[in-house]
Protein backbone atom coordinates (compact mmCIF):
# COMPACT_ATOMS: atom_id res chain seq x y z
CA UNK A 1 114.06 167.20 75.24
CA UNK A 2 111.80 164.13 77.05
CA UNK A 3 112.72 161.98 79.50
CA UNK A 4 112.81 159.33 77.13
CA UNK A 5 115.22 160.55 74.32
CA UNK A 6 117.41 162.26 77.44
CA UNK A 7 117.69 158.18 78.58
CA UNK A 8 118.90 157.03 74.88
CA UNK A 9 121.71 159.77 74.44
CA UNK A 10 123.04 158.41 78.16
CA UNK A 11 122.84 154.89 76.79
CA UNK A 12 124.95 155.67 73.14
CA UNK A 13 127.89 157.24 75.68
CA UNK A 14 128.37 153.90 77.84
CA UNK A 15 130.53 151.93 76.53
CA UNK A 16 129.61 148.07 75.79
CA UNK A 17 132.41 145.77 77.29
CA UNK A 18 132.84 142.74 75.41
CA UNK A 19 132.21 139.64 77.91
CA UNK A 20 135.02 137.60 79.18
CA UNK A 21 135.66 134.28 77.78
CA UNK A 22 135.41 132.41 80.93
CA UNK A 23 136.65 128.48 80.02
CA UNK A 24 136.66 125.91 82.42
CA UNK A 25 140.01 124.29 83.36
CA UNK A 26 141.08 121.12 81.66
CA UNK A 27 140.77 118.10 83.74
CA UNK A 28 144.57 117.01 85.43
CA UNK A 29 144.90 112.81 85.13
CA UNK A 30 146.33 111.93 88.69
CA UNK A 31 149.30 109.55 88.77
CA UNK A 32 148.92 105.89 89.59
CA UNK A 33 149.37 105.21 93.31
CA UNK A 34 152.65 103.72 94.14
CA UNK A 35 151.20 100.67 95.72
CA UNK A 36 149.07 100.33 93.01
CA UNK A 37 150.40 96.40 92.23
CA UNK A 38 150.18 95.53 95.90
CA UNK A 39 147.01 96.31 96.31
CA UNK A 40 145.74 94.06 93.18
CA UNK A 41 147.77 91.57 94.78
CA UNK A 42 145.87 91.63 97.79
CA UNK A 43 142.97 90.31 94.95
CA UNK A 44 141.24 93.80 94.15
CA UNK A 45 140.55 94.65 90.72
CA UNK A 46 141.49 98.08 89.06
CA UNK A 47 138.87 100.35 87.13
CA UNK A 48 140.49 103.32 84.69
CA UNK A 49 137.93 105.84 83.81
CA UNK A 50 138.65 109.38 82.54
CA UNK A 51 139.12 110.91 85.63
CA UNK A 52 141.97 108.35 87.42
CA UNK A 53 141.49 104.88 88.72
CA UNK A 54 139.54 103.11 91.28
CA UNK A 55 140.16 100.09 93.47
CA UNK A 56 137.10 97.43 92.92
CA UNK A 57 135.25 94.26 94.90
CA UNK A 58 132.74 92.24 93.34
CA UNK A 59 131.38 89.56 95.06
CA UNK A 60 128.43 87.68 93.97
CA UNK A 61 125.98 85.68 96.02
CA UNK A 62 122.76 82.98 95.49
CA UNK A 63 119.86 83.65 95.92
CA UNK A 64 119.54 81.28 98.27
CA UNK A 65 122.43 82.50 100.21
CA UNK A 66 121.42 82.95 104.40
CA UNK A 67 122.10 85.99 106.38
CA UNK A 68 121.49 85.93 109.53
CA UNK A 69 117.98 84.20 109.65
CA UNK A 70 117.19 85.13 106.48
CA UNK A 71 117.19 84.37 102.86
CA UNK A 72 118.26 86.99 100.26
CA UNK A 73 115.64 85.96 97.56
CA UNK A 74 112.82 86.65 100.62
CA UNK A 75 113.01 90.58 99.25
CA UNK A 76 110.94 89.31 96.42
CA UNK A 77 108.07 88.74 98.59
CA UNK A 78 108.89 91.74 100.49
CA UNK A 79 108.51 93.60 96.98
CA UNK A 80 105.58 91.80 96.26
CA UNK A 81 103.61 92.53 99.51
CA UNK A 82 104.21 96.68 98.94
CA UNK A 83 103.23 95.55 95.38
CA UNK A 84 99.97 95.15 96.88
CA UNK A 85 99.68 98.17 99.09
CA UNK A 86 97.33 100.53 97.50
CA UNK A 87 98.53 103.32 99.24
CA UNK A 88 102.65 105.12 99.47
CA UNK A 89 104.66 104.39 103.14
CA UNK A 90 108.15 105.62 103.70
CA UNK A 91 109.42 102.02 103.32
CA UNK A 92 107.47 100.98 100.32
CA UNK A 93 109.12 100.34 96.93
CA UNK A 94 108.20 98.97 93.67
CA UNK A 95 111.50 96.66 93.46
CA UNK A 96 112.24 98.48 90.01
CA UNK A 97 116.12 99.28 90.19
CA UNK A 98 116.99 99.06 94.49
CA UNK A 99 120.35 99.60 95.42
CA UNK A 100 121.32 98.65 98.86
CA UNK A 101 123.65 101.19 99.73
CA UNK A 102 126.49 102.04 102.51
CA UNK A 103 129.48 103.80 102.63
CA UNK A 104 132.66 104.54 104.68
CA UNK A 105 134.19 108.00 104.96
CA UNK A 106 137.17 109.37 106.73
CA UNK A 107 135.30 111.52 109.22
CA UNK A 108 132.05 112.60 110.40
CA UNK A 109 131.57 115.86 108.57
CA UNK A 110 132.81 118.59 107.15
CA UNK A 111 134.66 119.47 103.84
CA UNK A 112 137.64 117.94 104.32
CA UNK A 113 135.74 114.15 104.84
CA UNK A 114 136.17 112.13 102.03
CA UNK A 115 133.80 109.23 101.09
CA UNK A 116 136.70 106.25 100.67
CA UNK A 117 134.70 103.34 100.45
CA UNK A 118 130.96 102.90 98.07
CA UNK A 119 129.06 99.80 98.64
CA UNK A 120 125.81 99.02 96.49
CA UNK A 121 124.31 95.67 96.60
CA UNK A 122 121.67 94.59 93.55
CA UNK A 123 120.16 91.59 91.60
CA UNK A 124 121.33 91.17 88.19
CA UNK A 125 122.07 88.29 86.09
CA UNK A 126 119.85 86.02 88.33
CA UNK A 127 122.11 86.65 90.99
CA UNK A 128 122.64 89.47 93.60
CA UNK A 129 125.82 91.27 92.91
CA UNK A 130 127.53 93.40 95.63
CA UNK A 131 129.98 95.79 94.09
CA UNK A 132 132.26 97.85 96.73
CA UNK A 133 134.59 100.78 95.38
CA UNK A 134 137.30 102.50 96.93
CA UNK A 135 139.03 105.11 96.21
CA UNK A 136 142.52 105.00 95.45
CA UNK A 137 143.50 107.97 97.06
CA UNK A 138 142.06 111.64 97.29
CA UNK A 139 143.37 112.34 94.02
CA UNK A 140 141.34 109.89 92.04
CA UNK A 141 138.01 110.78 93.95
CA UNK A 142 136.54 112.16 91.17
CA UNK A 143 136.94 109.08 89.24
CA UNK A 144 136.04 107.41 92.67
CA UNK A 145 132.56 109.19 92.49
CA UNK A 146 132.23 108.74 88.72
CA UNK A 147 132.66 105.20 88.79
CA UNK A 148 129.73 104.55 91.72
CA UNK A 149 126.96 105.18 88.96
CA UNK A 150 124.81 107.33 91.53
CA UNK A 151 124.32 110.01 88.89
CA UNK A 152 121.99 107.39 86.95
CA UNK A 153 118.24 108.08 87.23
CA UNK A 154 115.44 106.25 88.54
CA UNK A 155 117.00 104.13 91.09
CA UNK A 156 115.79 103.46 94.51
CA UNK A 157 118.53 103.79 97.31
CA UNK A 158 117.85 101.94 100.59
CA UNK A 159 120.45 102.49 103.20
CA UNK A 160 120.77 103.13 107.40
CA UNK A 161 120.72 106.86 108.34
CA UNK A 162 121.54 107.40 104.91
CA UNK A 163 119.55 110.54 104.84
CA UNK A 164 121.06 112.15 107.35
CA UNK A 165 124.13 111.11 106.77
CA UNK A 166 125.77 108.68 103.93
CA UNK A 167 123.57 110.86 101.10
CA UNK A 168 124.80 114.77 102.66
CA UNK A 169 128.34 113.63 102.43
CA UNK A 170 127.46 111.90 99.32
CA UNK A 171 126.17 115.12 97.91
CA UNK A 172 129.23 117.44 99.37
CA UNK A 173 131.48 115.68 97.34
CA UNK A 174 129.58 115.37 94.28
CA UNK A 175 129.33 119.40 94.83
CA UNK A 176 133.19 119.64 95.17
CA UNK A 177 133.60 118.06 92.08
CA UNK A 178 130.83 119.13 89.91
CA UNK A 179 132.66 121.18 87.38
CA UNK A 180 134.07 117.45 85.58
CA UNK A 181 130.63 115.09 87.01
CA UNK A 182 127.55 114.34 85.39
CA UNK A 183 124.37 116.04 87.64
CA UNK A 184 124.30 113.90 90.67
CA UNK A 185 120.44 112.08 90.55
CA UNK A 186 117.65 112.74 93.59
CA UNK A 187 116.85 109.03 93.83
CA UNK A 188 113.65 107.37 95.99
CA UNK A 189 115.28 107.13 99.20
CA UNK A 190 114.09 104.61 101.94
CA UNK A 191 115.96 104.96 105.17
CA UNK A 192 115.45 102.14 107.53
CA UNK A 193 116.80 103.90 110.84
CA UNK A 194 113.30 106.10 110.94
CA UNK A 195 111.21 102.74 110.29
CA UNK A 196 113.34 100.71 113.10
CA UNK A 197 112.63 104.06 115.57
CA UNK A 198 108.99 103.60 114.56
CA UNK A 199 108.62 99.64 114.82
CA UNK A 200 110.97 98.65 117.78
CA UNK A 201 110.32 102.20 119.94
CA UNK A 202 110.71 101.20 123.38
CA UNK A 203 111.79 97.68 122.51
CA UNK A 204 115.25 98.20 122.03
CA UNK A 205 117.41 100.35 123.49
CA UNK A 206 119.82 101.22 121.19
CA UNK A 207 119.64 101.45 117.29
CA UNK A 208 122.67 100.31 116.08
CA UNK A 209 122.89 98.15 112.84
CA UNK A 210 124.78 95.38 114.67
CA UNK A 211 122.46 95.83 117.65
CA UNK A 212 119.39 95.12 115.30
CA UNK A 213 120.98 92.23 113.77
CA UNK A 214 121.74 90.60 116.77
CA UNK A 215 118.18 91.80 118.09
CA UNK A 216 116.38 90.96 115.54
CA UNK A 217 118.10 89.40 112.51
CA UNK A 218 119.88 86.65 113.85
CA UNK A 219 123.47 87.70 112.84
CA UNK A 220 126.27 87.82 115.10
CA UNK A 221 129.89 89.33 113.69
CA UNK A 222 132.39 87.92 114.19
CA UNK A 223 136.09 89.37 113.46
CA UNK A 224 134.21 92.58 112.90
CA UNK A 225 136.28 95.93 113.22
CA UNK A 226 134.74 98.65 115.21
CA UNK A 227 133.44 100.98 112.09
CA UNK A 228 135.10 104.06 113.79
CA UNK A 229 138.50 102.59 112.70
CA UNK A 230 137.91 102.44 109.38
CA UNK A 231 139.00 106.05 108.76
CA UNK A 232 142.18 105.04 110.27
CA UNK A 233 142.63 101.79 108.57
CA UNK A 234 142.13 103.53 105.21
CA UNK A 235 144.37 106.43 105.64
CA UNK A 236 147.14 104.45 107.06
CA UNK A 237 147.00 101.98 104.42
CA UNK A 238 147.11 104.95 101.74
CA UNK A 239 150.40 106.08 103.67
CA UNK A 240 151.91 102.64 103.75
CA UNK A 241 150.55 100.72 101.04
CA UNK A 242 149.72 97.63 102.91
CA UNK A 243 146.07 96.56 102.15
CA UNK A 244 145.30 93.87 104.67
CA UNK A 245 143.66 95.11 107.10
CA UNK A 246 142.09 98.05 104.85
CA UNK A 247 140.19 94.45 103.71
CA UNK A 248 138.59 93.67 106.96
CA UNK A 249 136.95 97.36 106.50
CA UNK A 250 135.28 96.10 103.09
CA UNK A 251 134.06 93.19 105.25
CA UNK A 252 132.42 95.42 107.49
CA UNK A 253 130.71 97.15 104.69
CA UNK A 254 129.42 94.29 103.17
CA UNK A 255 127.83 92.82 106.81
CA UNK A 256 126.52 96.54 106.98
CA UNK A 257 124.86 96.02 103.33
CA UNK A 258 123.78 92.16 104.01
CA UNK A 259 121.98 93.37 106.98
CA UNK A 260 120.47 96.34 105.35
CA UNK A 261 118.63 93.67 102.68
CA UNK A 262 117.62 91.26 105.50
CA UNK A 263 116.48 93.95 107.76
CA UNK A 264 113.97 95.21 104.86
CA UNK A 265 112.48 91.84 104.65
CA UNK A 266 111.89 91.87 108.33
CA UNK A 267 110.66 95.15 108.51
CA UNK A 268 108.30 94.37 105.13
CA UNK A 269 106.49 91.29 106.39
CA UNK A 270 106.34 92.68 109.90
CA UNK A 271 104.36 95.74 108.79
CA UNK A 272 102.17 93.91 105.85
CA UNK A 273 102.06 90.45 106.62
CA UNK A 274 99.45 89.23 109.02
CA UNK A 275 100.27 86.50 110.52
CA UNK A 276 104.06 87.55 110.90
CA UNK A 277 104.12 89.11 114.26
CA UNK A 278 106.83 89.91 116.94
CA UNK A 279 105.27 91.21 120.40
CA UNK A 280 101.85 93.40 121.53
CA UNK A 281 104.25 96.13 121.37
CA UNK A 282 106.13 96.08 117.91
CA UNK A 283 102.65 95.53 116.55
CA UNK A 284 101.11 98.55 118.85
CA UNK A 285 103.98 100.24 117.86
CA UNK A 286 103.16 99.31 113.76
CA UNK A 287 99.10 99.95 114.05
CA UNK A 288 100.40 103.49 115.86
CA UNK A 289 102.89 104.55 112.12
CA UNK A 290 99.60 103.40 109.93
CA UNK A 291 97.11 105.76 112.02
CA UNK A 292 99.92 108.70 111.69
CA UNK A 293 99.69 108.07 108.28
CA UNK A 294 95.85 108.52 108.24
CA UNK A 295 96.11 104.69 106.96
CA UNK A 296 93.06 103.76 109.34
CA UNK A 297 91.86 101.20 108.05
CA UNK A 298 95.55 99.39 107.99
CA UNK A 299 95.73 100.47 111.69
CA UNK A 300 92.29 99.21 112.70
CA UNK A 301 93.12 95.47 111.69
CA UNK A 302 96.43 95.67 113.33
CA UNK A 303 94.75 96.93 116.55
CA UNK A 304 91.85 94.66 116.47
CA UNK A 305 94.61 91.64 115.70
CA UNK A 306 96.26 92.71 119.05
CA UNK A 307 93.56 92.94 121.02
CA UNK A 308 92.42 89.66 119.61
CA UNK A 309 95.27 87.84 120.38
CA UNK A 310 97.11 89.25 123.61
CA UNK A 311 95.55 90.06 127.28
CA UNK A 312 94.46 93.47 128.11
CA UNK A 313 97.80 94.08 130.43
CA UNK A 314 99.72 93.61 126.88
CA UNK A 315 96.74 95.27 124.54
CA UNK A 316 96.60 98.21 126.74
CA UNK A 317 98.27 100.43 124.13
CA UNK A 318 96.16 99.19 121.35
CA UNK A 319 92.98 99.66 123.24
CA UNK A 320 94.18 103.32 123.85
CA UNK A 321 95.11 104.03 120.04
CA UNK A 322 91.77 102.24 118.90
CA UNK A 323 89.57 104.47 120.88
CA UNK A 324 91.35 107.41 118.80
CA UNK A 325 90.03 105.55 115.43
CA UNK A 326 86.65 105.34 116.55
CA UNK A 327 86.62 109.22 117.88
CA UNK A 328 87.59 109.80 114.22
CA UNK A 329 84.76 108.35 112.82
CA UNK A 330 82.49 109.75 115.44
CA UNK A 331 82.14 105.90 117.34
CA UNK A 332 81.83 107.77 120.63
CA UNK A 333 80.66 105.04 122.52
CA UNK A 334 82.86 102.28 120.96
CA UNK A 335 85.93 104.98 121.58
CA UNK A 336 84.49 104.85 125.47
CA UNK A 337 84.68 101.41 125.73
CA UNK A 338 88.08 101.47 124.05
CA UNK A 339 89.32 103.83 126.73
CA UNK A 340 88.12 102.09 129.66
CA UNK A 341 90.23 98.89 128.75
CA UNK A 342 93.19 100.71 128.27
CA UNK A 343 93.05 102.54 131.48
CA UNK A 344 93.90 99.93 134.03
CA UNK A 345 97.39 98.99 132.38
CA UNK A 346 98.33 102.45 130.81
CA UNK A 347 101.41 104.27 131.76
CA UNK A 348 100.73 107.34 133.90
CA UNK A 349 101.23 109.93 130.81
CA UNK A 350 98.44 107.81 128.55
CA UNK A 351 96.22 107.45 131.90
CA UNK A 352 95.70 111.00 132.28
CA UNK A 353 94.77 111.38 128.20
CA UNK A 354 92.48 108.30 128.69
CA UNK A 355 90.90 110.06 131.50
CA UNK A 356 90.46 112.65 129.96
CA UNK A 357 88.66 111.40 127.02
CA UNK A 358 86.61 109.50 128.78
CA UNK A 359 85.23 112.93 131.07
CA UNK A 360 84.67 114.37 127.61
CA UNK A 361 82.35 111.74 126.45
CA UNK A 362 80.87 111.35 129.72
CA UNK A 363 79.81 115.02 129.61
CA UNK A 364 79.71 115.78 126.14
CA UNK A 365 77.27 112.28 124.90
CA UNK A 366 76.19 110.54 128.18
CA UNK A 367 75.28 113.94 130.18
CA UNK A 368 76.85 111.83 133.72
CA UNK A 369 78.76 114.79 134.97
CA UNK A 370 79.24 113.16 138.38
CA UNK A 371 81.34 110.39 136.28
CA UNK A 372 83.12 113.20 134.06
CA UNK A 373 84.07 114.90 137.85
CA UNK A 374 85.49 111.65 138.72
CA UNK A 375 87.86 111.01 135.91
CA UNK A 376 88.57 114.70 136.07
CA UNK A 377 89.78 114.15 139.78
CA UNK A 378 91.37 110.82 139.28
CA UNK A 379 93.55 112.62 136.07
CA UNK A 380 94.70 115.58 138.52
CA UNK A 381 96.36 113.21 140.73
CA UNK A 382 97.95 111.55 138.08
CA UNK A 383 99.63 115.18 137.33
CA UNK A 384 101.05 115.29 140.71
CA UNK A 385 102.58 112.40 140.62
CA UNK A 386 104.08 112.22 137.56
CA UNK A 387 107.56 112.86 137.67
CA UNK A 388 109.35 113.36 134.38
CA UNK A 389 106.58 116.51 133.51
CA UNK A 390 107.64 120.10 134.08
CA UNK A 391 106.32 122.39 136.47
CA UNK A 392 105.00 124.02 133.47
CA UNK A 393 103.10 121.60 131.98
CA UNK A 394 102.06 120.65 135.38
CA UNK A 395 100.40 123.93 135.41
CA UNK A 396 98.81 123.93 132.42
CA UNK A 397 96.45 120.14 132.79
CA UNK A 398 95.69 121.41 135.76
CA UNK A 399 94.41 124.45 134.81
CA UNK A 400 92.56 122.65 131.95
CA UNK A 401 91.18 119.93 134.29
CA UNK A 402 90.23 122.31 136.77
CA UNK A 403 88.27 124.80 134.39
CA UNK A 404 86.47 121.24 133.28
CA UNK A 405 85.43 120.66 136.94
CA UNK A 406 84.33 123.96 137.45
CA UNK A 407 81.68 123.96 133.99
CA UNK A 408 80.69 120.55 135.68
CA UNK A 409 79.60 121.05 138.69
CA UNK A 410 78.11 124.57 137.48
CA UNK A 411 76.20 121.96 134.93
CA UNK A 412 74.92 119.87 137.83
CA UNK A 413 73.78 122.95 139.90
């Protein structure tokens, strides 16, 4: 008998086992709270859905409303002006469906931290609408995360170290309670802790929300509760039932959510608006994010605006970053000149790559290898006497600068 008919007698003597029914569990309603009139008292609204109930805050404001030093309606123009950027930036947004979002949660991390508090702030009905929801306790989270609309598509979420935080937990939940929720949605998502790191890098020292407002936004809380009590706050008021100062945490989360708006406008018309301009170094610091971007001809006019405007002490950093945009486009002897008015100011660590450029176009284009030996020598005591490298990197420039010297005066032998 063949393989093959051998292999269908073995398959008529298994038995077939019919496939379990699996069925999913039926959704369990969750009782009311017990200080579920106190709390409406205290003048928030209550939301039933199918899953439970949900505390709710609405509050509306003008358009013309001031935060800080800024007006709310000035994200228009902010939406305009990426409007007009040809090209995509992390920060950049069509202003089609942005939600300005924070939240509060009852820990750091981990499966056990619950997301208690959702705060999304849009425009609609002529007016910008910030809706906060909290959850009435962790038995109505699913109804909680139901309620927050994130599982719509095609929105664009803006938030503060929202992506590595606020959107994981977000996302943990949403798994946790998956089997009853609609597919959570992968939104656009702008995070403006990276772009403050990028724009204020070595400007500030610290990148704290309320640092950057008072910084930079002109807002100063006051009666603000340090946001690592809010856990606290919430969980005691869930034990006890009294509200009040569980409110004072929905402050905080608003300020958090006002700022995020205004600090987009700032950011926006600092990065595409000419003639709105902080210091030598926030705009360095701007022309530097364009080049990394390979947006070089964005980073070009901010350089040459710097350099333009500022002395050489405070364009030093340009001066260095525009003689990398001419080596690019093969300007050699424009990226020379670039280098040798950055070098006087530079700090030590951008000396030593300015001198080093410069040797390589002094013996590469120009053929002066007593001037390439020069900045070769002038770079090795840099190395020396810079503290902060290692003793291994100290090793290697030397090595490198020292094999350069070598082919260089072998070259003028």
């Amino acid at each position: 008998m063949s393989f093959e008919k051998n292999l269908l007698q073995m398959k008529k003597l298994v038995k077939k086992k019919p496939a379990k029914e699996t069925s999913l569990a039926s959704f369990v309603m969750p009782s009311p709270p017990a200080y579920l009139e106190t709390w409406k008292d205290a003048g928030l609204e209550v939301i039933e859905n199918q899953f439970g109930l949900v505390f709710l805050k609405k509050t509306v404001y003008s358009p013309q409303f001031f935060h800080g030093s800024f007006k709310l309606s000035d994200v228009f123009h902010a939406f305009e002006l990426w409007n007009q950027l040809e090209v995509e930036h992390p920060i950049s947004t069509n202003g089609q469906n942005v939600v300005f979002f924070d939240t509060e949660t009852t820990g750091l991390k981990g499966t056990g931290t619950y997301i208690f508090l959702s705060g999304q702030l849009v425009f609609k009905n002529n007016q910008f609408e910030l809706t906060q929801h909290l959850m009435a306790d962790p038995s109505h989270e699913t109804a909680f995360l139901y309620e927050t609309g994130l599982w719509k598509p095609n929105q664009t979420v803006i938030t503060y170290n929202g992506k590595s935080f606020d959107w994981p937990q977000l996302e943990t939940r949403w798994t946790l309670n998956r089997t009853y929720l609609p597919k959570l949605s992968l939104p656009h998502h702008i995070d403006l802790l990276h772009g403050s790191r990028r724009v204020w890098k070595g400007d500030l020292t610290q990148f704290k929300l309320t640092s950057i407002e008072i910084e930079k936004l002109g807002f100063k809380r006051v009666g603000d509760i340090p946001g690592h009590l809010a856990p606290i706050i919430y969980l005691d008021a869930v034990k006890n039932g009294d509200p009040h100062a569980l409110l004072k945490v929905l402050y905080h989360n608003e300020w958090d959510i006002l700022s995020l708006l205004t600090l987009f406008i700032h950011s926006s018309k600092l990065l595409l608006e000419e003639s709105y301009t902080e210091t030598a170094l926030t705009s360095t610091n701007i022309g530097k994010w364009f080049a990394d971007l390979k947006m070089y001809e964005k980073s070009q006019d901010q350089f040459d605006q710097i350099t333009s405007t500022y002395e050489k002490e405070e364009a030093s950093m340009a001066f260095y970053y525009i003689g990398f945009n001419y080596k690019r486009f093969n300007r050699k002897e424009d990226a020379y000149q670039s280098f040798r008015n950055a070098l006087l100011h530079l700090p030590l660590q951008f000396k030593i790559n300015a001198y080093e450029e410069l040797a390589k176009i002094d013996e590469h284009l120009f053929k002066r290898f007593n001037q390439a030996i020069i900045y070769s020598q002038e770079a090795l005591k840099l190395i020396e006497a810079l503290p902060e490298l290692t003793e291994t990197k100290k090793i290697k420039l030397k090595n490198a600068f020292e094999k350069r010297l070598n082919r260089l005066l072998k070259k003028i032998e």
